[in-house]
PDB file of N, CA and C in Angstrom:
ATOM      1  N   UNK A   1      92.760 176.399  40.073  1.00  0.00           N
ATOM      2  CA  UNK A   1      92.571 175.664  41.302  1.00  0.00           C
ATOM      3  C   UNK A   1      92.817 176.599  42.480  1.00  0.00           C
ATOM      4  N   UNK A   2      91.604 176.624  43.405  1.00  0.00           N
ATOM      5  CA  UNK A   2      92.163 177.209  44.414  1.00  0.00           C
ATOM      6  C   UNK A   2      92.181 176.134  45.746  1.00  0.00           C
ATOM      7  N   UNK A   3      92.856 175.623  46.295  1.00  0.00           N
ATOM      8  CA  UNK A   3      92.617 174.566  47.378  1.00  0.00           C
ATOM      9  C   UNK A   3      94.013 175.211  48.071  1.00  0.00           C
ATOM     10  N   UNK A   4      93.554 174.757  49.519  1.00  0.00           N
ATOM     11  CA  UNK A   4      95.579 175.061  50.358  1.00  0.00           C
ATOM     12  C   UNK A   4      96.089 173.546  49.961  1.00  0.00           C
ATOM     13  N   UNK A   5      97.186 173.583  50.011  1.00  0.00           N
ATOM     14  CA  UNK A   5      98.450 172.083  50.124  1.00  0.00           C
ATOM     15  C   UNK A   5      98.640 172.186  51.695  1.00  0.00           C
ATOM     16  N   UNK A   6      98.548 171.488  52.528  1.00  0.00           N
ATOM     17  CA  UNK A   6      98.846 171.158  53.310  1.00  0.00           C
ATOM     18  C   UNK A   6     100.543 170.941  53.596  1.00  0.00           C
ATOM     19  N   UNK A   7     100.798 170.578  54.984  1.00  0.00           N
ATOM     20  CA  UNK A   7     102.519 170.471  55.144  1.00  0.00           C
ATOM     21  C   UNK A   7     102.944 169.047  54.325  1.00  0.00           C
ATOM     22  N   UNK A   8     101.649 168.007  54.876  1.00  0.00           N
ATOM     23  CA  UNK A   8     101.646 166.523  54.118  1.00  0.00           C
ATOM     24  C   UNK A   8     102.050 166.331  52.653  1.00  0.00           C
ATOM     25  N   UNK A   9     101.076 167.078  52.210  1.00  0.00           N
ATOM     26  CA  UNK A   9     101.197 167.120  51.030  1.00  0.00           C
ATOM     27  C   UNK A   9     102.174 167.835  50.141  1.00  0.00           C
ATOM     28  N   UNK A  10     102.643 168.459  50.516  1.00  0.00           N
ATOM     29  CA  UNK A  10     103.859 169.735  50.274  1.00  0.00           C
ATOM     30  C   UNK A  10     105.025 168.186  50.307  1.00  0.00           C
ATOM     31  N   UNK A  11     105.239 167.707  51.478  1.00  0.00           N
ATOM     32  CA  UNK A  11     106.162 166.911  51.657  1.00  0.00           C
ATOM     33  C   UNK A  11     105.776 165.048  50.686  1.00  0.00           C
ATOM     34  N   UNK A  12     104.600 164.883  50.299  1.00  0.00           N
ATOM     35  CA  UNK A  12     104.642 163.783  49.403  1.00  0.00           C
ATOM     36  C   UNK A  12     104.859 164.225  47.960  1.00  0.00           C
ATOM     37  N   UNK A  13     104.911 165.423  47.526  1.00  0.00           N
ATOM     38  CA  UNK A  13     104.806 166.274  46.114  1.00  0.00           C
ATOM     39  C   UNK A  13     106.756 166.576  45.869  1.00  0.00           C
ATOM     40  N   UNK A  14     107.474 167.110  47.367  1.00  0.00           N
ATOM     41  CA  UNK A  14     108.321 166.930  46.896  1.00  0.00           C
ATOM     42  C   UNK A  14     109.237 165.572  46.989  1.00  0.00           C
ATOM     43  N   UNK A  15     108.916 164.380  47.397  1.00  0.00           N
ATOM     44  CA  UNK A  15     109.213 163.360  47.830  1.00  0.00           C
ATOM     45  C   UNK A  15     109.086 162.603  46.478  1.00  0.00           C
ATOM     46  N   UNK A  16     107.861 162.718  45.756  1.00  0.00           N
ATOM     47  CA  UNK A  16     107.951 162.009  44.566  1.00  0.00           C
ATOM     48  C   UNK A  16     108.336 162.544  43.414  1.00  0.00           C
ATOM     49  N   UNK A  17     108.454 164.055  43.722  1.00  0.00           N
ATOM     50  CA  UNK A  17     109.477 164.697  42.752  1.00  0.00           C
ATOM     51  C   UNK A  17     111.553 163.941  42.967  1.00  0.00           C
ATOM     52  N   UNK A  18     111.496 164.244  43.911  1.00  0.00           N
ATOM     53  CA  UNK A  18     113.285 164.483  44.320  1.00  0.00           C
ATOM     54  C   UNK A  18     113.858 162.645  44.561  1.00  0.00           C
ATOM     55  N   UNK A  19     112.557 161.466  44.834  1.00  0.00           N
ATOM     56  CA  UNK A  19     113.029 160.206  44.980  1.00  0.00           C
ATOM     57  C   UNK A  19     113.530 159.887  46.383  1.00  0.00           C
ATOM     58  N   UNK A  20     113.445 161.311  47.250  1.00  0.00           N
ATOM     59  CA  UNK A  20     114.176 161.090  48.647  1.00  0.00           C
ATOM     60  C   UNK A  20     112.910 160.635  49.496  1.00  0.00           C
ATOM     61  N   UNK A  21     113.057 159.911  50.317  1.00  0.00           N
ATOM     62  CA  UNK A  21     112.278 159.182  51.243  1.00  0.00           C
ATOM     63  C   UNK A  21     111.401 160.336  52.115  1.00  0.00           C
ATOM     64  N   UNK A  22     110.425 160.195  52.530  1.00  0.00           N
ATOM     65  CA  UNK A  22     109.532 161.653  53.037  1.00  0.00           C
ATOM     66  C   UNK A  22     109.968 162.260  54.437  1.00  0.00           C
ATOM     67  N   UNK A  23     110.700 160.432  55.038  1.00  0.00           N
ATOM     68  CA  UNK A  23     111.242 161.693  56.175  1.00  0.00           C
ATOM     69  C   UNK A  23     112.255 162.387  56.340  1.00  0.00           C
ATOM     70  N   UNK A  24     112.764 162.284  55.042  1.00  0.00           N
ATOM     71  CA  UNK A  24     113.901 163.184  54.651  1.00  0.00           C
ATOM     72  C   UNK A  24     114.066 164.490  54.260  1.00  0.00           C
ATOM     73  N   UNK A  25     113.100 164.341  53.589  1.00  0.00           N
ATOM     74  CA  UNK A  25     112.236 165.713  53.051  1.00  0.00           C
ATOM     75  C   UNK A  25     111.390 166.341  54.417  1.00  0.00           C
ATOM     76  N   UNK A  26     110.574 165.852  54.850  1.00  0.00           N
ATOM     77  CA  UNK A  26     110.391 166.460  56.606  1.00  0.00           C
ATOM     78  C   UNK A  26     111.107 167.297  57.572  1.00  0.00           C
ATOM     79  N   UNK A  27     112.432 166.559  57.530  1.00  0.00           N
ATOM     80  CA  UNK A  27     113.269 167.282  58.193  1.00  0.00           C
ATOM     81  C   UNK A  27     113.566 168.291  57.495  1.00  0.00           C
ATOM     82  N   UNK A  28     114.210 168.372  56.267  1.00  0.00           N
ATOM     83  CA  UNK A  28     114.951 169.475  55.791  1.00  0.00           C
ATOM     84  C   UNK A  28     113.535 170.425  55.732  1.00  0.00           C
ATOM     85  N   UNK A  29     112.556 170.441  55.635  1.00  0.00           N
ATOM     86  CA  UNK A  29     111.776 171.313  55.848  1.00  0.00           C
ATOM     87  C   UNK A  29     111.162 172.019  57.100  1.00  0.00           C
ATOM     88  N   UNK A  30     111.425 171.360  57.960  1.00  0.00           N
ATOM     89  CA  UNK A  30     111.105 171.705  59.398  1.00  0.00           C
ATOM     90  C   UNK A  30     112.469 172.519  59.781  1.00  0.00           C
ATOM     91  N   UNK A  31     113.659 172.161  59.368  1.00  0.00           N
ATOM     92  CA  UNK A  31     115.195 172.910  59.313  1.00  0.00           C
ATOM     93  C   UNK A  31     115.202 174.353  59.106  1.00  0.00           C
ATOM     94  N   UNK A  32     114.625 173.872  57.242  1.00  0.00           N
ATOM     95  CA  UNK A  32     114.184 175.164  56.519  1.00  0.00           C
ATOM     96  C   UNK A  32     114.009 176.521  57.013  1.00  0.00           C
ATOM     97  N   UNK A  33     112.116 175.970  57.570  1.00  0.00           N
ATOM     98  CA  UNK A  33     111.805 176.772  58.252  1.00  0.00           C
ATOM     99  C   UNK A  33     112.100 177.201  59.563  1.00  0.00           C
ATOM    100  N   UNK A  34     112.533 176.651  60.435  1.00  0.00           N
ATOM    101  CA  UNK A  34     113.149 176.976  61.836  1.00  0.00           C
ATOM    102  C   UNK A  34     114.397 178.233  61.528  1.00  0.00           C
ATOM    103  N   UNK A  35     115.008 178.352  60.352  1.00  0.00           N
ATOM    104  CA  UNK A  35     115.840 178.873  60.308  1.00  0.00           C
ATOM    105  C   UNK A  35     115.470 179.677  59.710  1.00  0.00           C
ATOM    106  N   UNK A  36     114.213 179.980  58.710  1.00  0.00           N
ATOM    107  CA  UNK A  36     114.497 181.475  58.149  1.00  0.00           C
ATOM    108  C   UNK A  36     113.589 182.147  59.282  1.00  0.00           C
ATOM    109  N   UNK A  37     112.932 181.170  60.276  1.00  0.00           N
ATOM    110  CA  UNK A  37     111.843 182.280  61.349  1.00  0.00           C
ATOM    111  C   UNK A  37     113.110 182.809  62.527  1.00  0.00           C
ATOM    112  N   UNK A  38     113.674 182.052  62.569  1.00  0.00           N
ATOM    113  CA  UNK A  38     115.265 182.580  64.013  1.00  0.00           C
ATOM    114  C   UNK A  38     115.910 183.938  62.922  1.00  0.00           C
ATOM    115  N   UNK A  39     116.178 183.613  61.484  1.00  0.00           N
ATOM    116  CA  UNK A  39     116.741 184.909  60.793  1.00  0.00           C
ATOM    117  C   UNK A  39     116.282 186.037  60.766  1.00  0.00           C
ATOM    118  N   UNK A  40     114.800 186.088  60.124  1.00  0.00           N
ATOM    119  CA  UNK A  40     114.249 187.182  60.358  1.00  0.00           C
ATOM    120  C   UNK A  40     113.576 187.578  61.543  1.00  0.00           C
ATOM    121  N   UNK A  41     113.680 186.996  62.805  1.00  0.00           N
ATOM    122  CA  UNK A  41     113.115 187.087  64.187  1.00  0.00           C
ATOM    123  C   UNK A  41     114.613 187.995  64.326  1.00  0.00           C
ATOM    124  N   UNK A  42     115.670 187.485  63.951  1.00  0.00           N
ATOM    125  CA  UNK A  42     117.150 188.336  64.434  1.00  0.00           C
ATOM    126  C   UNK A  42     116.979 189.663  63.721  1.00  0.00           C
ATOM    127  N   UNK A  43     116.144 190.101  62.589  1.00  0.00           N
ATOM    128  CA  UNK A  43     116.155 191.172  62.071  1.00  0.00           C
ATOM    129  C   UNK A  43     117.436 191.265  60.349  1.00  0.00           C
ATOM    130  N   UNK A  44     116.813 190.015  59.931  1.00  0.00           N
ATOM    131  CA  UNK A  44     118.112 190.127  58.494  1.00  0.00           C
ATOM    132  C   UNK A  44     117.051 189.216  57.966  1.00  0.00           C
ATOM    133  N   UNK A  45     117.036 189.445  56.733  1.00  0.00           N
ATOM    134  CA  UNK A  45     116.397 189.084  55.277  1.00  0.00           C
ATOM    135  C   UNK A  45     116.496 187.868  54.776  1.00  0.00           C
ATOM    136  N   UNK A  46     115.982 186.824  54.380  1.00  0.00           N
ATOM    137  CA  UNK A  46     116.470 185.438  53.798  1.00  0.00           C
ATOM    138  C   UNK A  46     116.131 185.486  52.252  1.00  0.00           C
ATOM    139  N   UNK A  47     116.967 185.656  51.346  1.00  0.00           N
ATOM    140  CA  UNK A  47     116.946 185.610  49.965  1.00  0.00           C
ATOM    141  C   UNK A  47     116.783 184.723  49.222  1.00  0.00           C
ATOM    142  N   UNK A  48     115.950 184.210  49.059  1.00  0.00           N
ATOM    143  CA  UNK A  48     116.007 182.418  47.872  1.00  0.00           C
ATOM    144  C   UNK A  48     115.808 183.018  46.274  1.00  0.00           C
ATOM    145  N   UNK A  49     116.731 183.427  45.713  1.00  0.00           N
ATOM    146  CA  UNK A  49     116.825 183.891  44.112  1.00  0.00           C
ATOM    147  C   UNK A  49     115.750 183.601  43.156  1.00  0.00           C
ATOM    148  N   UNK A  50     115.215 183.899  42.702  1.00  0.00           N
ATOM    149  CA  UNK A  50     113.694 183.541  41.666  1.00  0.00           C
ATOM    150  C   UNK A  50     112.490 182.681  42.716  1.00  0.00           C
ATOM    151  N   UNK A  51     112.580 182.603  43.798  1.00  0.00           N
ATOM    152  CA  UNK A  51     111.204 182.173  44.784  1.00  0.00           C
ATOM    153  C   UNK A  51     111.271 183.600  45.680  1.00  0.00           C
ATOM    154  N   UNK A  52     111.738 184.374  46.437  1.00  0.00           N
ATOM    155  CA  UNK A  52     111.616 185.495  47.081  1.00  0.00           C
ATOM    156  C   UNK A  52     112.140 185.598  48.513  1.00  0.00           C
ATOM    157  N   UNK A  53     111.824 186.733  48.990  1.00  0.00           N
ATOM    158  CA  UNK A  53     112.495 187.252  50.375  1.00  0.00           C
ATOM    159  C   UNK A  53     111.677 187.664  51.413  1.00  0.00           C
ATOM    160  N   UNK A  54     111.894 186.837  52.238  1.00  0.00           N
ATOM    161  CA  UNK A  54     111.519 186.825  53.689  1.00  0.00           C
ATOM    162  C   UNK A  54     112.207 188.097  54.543  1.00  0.00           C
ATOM    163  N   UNK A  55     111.580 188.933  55.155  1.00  0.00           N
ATOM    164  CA  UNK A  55     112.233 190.112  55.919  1.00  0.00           C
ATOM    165  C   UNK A  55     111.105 190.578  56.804  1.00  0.00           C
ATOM    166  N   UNK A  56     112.429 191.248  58.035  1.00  0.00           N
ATOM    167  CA  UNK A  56     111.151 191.701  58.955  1.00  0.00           C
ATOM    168  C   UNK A  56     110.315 193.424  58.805  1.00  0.00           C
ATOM    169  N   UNK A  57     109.708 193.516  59.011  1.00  0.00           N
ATOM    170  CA  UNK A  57     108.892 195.169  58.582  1.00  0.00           C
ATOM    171  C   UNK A  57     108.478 195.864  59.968  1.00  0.00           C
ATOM    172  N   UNK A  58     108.467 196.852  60.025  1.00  0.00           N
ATOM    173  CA  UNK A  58     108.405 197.669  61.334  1.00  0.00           C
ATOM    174  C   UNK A  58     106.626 198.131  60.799  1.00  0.00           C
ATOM    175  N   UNK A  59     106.021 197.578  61.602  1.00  0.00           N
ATOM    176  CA  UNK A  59     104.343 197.844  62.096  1.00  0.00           C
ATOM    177  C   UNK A  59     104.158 198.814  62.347  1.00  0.00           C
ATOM    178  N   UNK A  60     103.612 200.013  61.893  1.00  0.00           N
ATOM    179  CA  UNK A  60     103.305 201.281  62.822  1.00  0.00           C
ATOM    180  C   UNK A  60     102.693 201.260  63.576  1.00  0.00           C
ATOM    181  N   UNK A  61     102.271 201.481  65.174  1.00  0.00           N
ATOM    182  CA  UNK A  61     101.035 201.390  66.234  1.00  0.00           C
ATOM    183  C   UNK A  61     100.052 202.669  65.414  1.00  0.00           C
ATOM    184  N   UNK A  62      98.772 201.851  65.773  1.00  0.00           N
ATOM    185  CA  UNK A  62      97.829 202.939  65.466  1.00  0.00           C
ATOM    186  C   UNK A  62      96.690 203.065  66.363  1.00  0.00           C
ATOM    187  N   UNK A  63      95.690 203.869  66.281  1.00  0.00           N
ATOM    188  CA  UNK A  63      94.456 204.130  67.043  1.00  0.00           C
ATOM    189  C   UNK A  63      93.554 204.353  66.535  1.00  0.00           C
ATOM    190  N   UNK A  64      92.049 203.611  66.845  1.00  0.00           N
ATOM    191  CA  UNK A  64      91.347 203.487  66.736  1.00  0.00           C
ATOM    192  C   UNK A  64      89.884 203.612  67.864  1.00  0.00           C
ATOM    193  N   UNK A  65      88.936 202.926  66.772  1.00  0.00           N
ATOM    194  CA  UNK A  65      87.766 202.812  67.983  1.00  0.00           C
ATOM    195  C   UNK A  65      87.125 201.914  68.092  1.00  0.00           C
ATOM    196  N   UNK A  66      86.750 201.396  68.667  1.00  0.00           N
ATOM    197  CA  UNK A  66      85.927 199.921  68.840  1.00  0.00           C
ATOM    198  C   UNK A  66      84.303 200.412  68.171  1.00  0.00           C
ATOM    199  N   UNK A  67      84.261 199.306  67.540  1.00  0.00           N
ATOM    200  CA  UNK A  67      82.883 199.685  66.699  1.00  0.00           C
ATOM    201  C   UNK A  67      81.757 199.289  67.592  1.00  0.00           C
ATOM    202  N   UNK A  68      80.689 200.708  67.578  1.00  0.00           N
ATOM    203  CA  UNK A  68      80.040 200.396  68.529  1.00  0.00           C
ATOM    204  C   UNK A  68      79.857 201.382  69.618  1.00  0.00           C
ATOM    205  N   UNK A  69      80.798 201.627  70.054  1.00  0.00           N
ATOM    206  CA  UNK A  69      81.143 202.524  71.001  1.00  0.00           C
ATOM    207  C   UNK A  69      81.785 203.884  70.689  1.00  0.00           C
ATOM    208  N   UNK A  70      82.184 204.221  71.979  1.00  0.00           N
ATOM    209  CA  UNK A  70      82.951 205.784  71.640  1.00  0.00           C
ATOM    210  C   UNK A  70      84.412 205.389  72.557  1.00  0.00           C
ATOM    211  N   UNK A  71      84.505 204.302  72.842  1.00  0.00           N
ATOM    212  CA  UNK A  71      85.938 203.494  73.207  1.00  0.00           C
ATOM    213  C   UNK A  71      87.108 203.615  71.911  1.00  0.00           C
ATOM    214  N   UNK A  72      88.232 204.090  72.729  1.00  0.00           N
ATOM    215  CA  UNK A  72      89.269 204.096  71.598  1.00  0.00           C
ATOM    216  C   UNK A  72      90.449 203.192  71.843  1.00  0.00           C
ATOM    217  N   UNK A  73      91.237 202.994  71.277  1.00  0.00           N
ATOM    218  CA  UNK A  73      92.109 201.693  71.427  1.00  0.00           C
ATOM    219  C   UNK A  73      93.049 202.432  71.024  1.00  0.00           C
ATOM    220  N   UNK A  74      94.320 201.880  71.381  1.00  0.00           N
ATOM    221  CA  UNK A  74      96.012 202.260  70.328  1.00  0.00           C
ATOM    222  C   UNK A  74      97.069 200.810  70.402  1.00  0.00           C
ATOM    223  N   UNK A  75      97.858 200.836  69.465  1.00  0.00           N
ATOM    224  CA  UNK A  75      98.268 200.133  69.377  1.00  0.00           C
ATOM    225  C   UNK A  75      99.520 199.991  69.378  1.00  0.00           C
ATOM    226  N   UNK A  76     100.861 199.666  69.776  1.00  0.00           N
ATOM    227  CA  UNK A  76     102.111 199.766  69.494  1.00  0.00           C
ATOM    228  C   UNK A  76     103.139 199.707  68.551  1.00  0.00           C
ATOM    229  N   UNK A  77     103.568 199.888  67.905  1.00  0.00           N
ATOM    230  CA  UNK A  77     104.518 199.513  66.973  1.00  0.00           C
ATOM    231  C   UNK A  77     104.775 198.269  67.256  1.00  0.00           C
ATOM    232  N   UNK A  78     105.585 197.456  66.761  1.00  0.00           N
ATOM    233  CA  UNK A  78     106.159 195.829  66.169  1.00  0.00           C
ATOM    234  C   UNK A  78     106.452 194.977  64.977  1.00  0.00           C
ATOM    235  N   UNK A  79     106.937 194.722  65.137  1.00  0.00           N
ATOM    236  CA  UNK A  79     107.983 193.863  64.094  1.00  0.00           C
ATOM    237  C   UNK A  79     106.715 192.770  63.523  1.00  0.00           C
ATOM    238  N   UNK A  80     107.078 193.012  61.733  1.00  0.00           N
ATOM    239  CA  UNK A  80     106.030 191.625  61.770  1.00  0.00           C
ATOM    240  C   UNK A  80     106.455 190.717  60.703  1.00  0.00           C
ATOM    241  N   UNK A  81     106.673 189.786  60.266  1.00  0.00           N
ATOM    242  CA  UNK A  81     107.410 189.059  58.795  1.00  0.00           C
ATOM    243  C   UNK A  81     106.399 189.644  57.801  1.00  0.00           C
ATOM    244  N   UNK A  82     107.193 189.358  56.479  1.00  0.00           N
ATOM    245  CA  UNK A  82     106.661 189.997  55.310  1.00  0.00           C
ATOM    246  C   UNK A  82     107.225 189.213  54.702  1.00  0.00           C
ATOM    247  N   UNK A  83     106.623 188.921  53.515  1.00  0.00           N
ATOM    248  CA  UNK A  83     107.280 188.004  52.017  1.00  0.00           C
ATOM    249  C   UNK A  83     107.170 188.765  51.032  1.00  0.00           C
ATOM    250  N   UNK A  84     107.973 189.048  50.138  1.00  0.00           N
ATOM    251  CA  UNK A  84     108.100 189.559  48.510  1.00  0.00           C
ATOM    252  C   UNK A  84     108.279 188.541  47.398  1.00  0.00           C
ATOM    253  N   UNK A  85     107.464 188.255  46.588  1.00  0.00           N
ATOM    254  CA  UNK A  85     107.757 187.452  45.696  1.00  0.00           C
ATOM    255  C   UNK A  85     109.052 187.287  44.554  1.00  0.00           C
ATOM    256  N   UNK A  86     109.485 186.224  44.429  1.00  0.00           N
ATOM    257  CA  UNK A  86     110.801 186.888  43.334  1.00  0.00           C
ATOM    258  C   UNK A  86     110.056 186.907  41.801  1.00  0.00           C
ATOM    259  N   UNK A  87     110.912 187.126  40.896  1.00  0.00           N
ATOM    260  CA  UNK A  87     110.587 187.431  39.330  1.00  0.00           C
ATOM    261  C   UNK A  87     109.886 186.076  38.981  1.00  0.00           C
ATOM    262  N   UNK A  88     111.049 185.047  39.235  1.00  0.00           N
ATOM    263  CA  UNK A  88     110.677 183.606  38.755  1.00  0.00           C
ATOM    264  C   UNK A  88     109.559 183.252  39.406  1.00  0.00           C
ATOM    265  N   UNK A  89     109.072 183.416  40.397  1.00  0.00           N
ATOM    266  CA  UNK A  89     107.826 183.046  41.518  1.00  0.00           C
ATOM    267  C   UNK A  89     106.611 183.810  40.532  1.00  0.00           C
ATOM    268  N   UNK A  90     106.901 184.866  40.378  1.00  0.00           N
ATOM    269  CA  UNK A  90     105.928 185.665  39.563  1.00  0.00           C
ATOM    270  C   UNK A  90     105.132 185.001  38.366  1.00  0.00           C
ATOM    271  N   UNK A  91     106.424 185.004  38.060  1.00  0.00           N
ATOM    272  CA  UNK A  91     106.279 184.459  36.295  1.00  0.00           C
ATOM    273  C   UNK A  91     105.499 183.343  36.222  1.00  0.00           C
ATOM    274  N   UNK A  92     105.602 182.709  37.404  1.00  0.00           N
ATOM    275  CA  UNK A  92     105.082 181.136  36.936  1.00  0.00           C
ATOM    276  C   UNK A  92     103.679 181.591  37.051  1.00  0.00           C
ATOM    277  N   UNK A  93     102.799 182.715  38.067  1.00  0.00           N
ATOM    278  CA  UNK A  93     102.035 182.611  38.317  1.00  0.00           C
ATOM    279  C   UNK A  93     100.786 183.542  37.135  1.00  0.00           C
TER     280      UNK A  93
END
């Protein structure tokens, strides 16, 4: 199957897994995420053991050329999120 899950659906999948009411599950996911984007926005790693790690990565600026032309562009360095999968995340897949 390749289809996306949506946030909806993410939140009725674990709702009828866990028995907790959906806007319960809503929040703690909107929590979730608010907090591992403020962590790794601070520059530190969020570890979830057999699902994986969230961390920030230093972008190299680079230069280029606009296709087309003889215009060149550069770009700056910056910070950008990155995900690593864990073992257990793997495995399932």
């Amino acid at each position: 199957m390749n289809r996306k899950i949506g946030k909806k659906d993410l939140i009725a999948r674990a709702a009828s897994k866990s028995g907790m009411p959906k806007n319960v599950i809503e929040s703690a996911l909107d929590v979730l995420t608010e907090s591992v984007t403020e962590i790794v926005a601070e520059g530190d790693a969020v570890q979830l053991v057999g699902f994986g790690r969230f961390y920030p990565a230093l972008q190299k600026g680079r230069t280029g050329t606009v296709p087309g032309t003889t215009r060149t562009y550069s770009t700056s360095d910056k910070k950008v999120p990155k995900f690593e999968a864990g073992k257990a995340f793997k495995q399932a897949l």
